[in-house]
C-alpha atoms as a PDB file:
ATOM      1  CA  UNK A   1       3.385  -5.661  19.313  1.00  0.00           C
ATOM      2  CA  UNK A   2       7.254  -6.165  18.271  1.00  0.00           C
ATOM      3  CA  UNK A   3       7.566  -6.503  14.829  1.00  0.00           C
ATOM      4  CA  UNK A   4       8.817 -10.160  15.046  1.00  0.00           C
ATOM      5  CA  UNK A   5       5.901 -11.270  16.789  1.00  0.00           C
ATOM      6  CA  UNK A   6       3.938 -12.252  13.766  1.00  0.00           C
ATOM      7  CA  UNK A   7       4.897 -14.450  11.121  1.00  0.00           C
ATOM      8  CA  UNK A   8       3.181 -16.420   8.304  1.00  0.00           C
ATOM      9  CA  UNK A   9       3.592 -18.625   5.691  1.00  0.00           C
ATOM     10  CA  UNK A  10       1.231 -19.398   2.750  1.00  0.00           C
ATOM     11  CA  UNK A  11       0.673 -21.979   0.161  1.00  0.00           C
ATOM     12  CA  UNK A  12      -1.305 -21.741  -3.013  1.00  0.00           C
ATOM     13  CA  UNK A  13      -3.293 -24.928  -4.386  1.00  0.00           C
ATOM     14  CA  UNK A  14      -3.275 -25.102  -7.799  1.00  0.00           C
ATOM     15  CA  UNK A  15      -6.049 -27.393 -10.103  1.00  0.00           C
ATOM     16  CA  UNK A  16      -6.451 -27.917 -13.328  1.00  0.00           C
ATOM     17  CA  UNK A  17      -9.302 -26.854 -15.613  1.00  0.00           C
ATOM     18  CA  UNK A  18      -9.466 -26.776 -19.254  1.00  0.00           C
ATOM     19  CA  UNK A  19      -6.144 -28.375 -19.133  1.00  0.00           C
ATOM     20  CA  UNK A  20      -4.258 -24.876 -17.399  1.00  0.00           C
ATOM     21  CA  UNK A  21      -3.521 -24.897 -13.753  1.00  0.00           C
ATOM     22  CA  UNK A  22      -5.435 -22.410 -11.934  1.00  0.00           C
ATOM     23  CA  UNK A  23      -5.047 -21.171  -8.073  1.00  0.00           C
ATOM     24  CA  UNK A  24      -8.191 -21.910  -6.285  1.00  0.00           C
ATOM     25  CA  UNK A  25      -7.100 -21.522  -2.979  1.00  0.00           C
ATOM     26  CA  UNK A  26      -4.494 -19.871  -0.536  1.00  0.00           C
ATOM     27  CA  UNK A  27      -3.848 -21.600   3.050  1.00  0.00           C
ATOM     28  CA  UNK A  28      -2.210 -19.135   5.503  1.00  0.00           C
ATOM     29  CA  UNK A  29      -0.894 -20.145   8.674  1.00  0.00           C
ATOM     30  CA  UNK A  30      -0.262 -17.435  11.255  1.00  0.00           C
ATOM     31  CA  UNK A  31       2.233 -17.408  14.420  1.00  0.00           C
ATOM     32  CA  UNK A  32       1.174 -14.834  16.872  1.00  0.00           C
ATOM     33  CA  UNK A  33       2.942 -14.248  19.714  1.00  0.00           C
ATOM     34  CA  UNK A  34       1.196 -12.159  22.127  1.00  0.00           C
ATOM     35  CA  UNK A  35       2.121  -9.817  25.170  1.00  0.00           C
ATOM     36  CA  UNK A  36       1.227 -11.324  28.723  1.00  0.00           C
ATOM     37  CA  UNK A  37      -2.068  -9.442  29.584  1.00  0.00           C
ATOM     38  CA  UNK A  38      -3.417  -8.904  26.065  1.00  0.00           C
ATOM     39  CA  UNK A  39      -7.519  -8.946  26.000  1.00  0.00           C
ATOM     40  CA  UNK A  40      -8.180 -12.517  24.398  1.00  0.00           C
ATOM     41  CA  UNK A  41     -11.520 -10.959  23.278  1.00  0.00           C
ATOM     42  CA  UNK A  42      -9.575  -8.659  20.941  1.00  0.00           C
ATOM     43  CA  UNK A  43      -7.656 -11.076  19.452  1.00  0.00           C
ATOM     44  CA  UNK A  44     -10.579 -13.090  19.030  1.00  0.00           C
ATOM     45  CA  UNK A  45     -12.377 -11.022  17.068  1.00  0.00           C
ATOM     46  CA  UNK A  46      -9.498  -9.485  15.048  1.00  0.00           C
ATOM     47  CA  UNK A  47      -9.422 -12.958  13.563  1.00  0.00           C
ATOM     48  CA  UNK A  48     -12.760 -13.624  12.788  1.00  0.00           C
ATOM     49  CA  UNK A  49     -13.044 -10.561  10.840  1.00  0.00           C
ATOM     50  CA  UNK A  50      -9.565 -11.273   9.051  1.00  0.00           C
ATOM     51  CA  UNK A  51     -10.579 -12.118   5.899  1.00  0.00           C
ATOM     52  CA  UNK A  52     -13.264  -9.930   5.198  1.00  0.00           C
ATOM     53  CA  UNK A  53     -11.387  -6.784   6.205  1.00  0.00           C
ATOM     54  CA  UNK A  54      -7.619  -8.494   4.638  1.00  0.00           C
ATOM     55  CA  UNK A  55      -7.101  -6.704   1.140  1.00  0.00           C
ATOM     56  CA  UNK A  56      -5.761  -9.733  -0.820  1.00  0.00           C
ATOM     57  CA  UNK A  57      -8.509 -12.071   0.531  1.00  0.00           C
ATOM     58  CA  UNK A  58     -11.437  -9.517  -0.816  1.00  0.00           C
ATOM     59  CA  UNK A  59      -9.631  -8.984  -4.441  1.00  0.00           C
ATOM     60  CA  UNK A  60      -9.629 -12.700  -4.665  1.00  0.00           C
ATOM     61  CA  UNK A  61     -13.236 -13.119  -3.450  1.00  0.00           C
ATOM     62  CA  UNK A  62     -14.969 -15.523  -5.846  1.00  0.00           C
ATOM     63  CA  UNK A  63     -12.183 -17.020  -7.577  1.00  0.00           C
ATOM     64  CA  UNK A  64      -9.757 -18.299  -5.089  1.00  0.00           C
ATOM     65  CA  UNK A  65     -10.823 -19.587  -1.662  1.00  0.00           C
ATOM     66  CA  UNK A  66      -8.323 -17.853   1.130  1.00  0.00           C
ATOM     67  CA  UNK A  67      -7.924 -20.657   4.305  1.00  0.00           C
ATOM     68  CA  UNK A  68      -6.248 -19.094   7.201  1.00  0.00           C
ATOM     69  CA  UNK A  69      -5.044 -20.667  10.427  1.00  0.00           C
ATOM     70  CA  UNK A  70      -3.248 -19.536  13.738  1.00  0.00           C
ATOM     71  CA  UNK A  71      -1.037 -20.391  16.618  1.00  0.00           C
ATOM     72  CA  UNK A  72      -1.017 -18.130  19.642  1.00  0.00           C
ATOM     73  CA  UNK A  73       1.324 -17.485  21.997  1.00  0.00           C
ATOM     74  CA  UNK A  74       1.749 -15.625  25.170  1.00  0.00           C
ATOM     75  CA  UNK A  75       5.363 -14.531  24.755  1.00  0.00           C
END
């Protein structure tokens, strides 16, 4: 995959409680752009394991809720 075939940008909600804002949740919104002939399958379930196996997502677990989204191309 070339290295500008993925983007992403993310925004973090913040609420208040006890009177101090506090992030409580992270949306990320993913652009892949995909070689012609890639295995849809793979993709598939690359995604649906994202954000158990994504490093950020698990270190937040509990506290913040991580929301993730995607746009796929076929370049």
């Amino acid at each position: 995959m070339a290295a500008d075939a993925i983007s992403a940008t993310a925004e973090g909600i913040n609420e208040m409680k006890d009177g101090l804002p506090q992030l409580t949740r992270i949306r990320v919104h993913y652009s892949l752009r995909l070689p012609p002939g890639t295995p849809r399958d793979k993709v598939d379930r690359a995604l649906a394991g994202h954000v158990a196996k994504c490093p950020t997502a698990r270190s937040l677990q509990g506290a913040v809720e991580v929301e993730w989204s995607v746009d796929l191309l076929e370049a």
